[in-house]
N, C-alpha and C. Protein backbone atom coordinates (compact mmCIF):
# COMPACT_ATOMS: atom_id res chain seq x y z
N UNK A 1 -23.83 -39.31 50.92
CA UNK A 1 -22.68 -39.05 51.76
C UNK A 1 -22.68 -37.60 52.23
N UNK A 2 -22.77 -36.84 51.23
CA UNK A 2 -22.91 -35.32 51.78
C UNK A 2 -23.86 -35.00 52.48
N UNK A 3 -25.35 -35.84 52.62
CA UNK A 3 -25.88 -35.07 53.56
C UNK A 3 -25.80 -36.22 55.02
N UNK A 4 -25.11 -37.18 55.22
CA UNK A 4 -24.94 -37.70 56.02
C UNK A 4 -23.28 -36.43 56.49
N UNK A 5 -22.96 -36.01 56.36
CA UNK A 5 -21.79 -34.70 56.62
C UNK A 5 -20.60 -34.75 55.84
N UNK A 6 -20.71 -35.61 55.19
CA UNK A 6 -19.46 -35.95 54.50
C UNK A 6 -18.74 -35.04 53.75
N UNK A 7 -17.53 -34.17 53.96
CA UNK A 7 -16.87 -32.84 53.15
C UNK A 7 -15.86 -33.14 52.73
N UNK A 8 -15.13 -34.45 52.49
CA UNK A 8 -13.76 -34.41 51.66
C UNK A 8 -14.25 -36.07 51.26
N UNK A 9 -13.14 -36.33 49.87
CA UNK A 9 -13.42 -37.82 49.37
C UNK A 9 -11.62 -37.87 49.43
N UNK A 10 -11.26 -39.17 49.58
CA UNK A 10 -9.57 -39.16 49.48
C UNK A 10 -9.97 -40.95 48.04
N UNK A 11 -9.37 -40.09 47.22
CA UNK A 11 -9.25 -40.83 45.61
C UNK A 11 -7.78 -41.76 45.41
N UNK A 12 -7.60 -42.68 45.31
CA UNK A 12 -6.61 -43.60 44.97
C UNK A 12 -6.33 -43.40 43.50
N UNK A 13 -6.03 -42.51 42.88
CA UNK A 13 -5.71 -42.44 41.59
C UNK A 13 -5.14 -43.61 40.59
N UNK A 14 -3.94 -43.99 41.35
CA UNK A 14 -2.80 -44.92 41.13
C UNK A 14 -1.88 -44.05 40.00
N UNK A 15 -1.57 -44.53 38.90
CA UNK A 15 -0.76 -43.84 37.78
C UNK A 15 -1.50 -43.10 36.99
N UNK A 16 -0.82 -41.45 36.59
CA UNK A 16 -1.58 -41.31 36.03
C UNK A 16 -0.97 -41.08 34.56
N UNK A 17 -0.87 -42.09 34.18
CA UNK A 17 -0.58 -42.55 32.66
C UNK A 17 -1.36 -43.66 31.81
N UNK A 18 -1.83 -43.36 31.08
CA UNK A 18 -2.74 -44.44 30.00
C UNK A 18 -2.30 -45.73 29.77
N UNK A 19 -0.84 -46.02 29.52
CA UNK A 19 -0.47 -46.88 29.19
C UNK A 19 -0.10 -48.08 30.68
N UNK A 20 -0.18 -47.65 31.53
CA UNK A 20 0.24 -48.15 32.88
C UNK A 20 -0.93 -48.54 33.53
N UNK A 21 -2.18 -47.66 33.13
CA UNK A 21 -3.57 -48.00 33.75
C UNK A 21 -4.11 -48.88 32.59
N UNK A 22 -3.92 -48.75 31.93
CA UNK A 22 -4.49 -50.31 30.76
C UNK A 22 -3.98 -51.20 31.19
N UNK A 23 -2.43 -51.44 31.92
CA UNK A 23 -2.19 -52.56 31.91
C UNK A 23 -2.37 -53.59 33.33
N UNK A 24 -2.98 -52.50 34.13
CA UNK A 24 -3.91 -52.16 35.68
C UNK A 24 -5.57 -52.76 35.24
N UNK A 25 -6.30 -52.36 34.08
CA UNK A 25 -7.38 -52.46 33.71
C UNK A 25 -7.95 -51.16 34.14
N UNK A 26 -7.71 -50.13 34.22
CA UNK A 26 -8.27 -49.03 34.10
C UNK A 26 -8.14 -47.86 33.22
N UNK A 27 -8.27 -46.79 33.72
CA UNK A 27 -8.31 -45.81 32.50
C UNK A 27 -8.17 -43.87 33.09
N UNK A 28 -7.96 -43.67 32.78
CA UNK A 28 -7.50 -41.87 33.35
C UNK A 28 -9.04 -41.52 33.29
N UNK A 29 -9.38 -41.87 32.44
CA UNK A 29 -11.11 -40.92 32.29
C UNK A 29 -12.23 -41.28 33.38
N UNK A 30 -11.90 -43.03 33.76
CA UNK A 30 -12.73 -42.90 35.35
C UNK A 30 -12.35 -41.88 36.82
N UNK A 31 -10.70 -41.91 36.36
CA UNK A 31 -10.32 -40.82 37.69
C UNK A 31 -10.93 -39.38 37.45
N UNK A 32 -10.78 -38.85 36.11
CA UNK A 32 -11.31 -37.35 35.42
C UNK A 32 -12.92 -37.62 36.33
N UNK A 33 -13.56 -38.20 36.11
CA UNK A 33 -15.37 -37.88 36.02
C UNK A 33 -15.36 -38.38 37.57
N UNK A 34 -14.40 -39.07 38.46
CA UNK A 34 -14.87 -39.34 39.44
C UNK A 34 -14.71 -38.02 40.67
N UNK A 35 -13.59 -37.60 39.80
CA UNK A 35 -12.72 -36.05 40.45
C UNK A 35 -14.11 -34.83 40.02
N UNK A 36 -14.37 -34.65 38.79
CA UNK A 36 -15.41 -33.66 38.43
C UNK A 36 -16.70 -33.76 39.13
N UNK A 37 -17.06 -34.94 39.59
CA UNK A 37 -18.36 -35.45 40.12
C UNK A 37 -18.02 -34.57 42.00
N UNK A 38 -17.13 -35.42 42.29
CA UNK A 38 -16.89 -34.69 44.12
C UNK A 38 -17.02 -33.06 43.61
N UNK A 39 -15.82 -32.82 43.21
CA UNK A 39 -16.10 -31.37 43.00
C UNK A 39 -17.67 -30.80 43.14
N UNK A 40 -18.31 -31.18 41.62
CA UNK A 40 -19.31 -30.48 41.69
C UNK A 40 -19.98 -30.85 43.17
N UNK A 41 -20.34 -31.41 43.74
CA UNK A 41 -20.78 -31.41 45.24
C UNK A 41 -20.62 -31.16 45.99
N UNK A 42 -19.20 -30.21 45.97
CA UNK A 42 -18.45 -29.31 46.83
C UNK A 42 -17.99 -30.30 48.01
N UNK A 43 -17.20 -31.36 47.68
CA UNK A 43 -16.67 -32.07 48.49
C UNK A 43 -15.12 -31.38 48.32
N UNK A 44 -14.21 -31.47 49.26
CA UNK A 44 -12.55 -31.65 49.09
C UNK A 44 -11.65 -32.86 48.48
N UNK A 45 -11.40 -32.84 47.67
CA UNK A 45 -10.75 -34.09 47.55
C UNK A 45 -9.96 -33.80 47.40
N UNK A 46 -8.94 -35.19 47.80
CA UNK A 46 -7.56 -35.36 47.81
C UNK A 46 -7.26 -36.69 46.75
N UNK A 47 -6.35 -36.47 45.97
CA UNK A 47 -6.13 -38.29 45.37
C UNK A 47 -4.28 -38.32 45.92
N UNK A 48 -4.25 -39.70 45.89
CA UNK A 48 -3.19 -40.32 45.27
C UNK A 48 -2.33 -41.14 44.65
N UNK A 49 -1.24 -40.46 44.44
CA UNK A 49 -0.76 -41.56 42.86
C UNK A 49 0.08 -42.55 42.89
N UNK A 50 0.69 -43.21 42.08
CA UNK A 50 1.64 -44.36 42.64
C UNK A 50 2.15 -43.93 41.10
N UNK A 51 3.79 -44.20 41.95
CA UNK A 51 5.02 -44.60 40.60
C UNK A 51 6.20 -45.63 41.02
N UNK A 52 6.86 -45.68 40.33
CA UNK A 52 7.57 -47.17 40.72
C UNK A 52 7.08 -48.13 40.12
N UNK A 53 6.26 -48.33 38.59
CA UNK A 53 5.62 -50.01 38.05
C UNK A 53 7.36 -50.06 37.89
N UNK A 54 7.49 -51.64 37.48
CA UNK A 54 8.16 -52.36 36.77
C UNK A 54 8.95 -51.99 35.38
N UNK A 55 8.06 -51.58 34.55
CA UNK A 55 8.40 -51.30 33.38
C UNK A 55 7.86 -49.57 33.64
N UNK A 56 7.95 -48.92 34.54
CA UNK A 56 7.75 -47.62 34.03
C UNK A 56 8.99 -46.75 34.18
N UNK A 57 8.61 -45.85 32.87
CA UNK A 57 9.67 -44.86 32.64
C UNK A 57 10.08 -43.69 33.54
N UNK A 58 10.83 -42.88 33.38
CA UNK A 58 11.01 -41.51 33.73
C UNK A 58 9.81 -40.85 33.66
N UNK A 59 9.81 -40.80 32.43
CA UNK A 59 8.84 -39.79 31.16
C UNK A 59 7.23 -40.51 31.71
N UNK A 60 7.20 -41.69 31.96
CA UNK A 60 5.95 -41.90 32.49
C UNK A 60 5.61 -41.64 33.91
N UNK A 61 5.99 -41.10 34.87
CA UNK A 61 6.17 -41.09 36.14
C UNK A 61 6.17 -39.33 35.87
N UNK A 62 6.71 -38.76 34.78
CA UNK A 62 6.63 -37.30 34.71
C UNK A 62 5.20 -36.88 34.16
N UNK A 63 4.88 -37.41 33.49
CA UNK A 63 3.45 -37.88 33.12
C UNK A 63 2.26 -37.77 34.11
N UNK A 64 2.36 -39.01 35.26
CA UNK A 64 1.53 -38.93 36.31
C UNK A 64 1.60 -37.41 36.90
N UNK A 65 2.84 -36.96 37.34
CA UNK A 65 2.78 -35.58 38.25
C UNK A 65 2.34 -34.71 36.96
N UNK A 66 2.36 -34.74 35.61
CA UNK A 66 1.54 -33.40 34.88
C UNK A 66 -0.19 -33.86 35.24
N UNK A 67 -0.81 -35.11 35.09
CA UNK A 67 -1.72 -35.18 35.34
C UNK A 67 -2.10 -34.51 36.82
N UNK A 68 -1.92 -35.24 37.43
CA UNK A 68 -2.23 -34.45 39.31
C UNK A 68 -2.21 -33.09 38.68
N UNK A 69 -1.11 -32.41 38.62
CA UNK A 69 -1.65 -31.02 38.34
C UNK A 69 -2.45 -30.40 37.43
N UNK A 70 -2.45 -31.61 36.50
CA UNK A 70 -3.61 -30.88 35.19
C UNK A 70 -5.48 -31.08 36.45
N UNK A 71 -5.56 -32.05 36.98
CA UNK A 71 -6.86 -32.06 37.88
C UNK A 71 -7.00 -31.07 39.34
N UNK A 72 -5.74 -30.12 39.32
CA UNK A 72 -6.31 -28.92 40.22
C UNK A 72 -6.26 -29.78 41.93
């Protein structure tokens, strides 16, 4: 992709809480290595997140926005 010109990736994160992406079938640590990977290739990325499940909390939705900012 990058040497076809490609300079930004836009990432669908979804939630970023453990307990909300298990119940999605995923996991925070594929978003971590997929985010570290663009980086190192000096791409831009952008993700984003989703809140509003069903059963999600406050505290889990405060959760997702510490993640986003814990990935810079």
């Amino acid at each position: 992709m990058k040497q076809a010109g490609c300079k930004r990736v836009h990432l669908g994160i979804g939630p970023g809480n453990d307990r909300i992406l298990r119940g999605a079938g995923q996991g925070i640590t594929q978003a971590r290595e997929a985010i570290r990977l663009a980086k190192q290739i000096d791409f831009k990325v952008l993700t984003y997140y989703m809140v509003g499940f069903l059963d999600e909390a406050l505290q889990d939705a405060n959760n997702t926005l510490r993640f986003a900012l814990a990935l810079d």
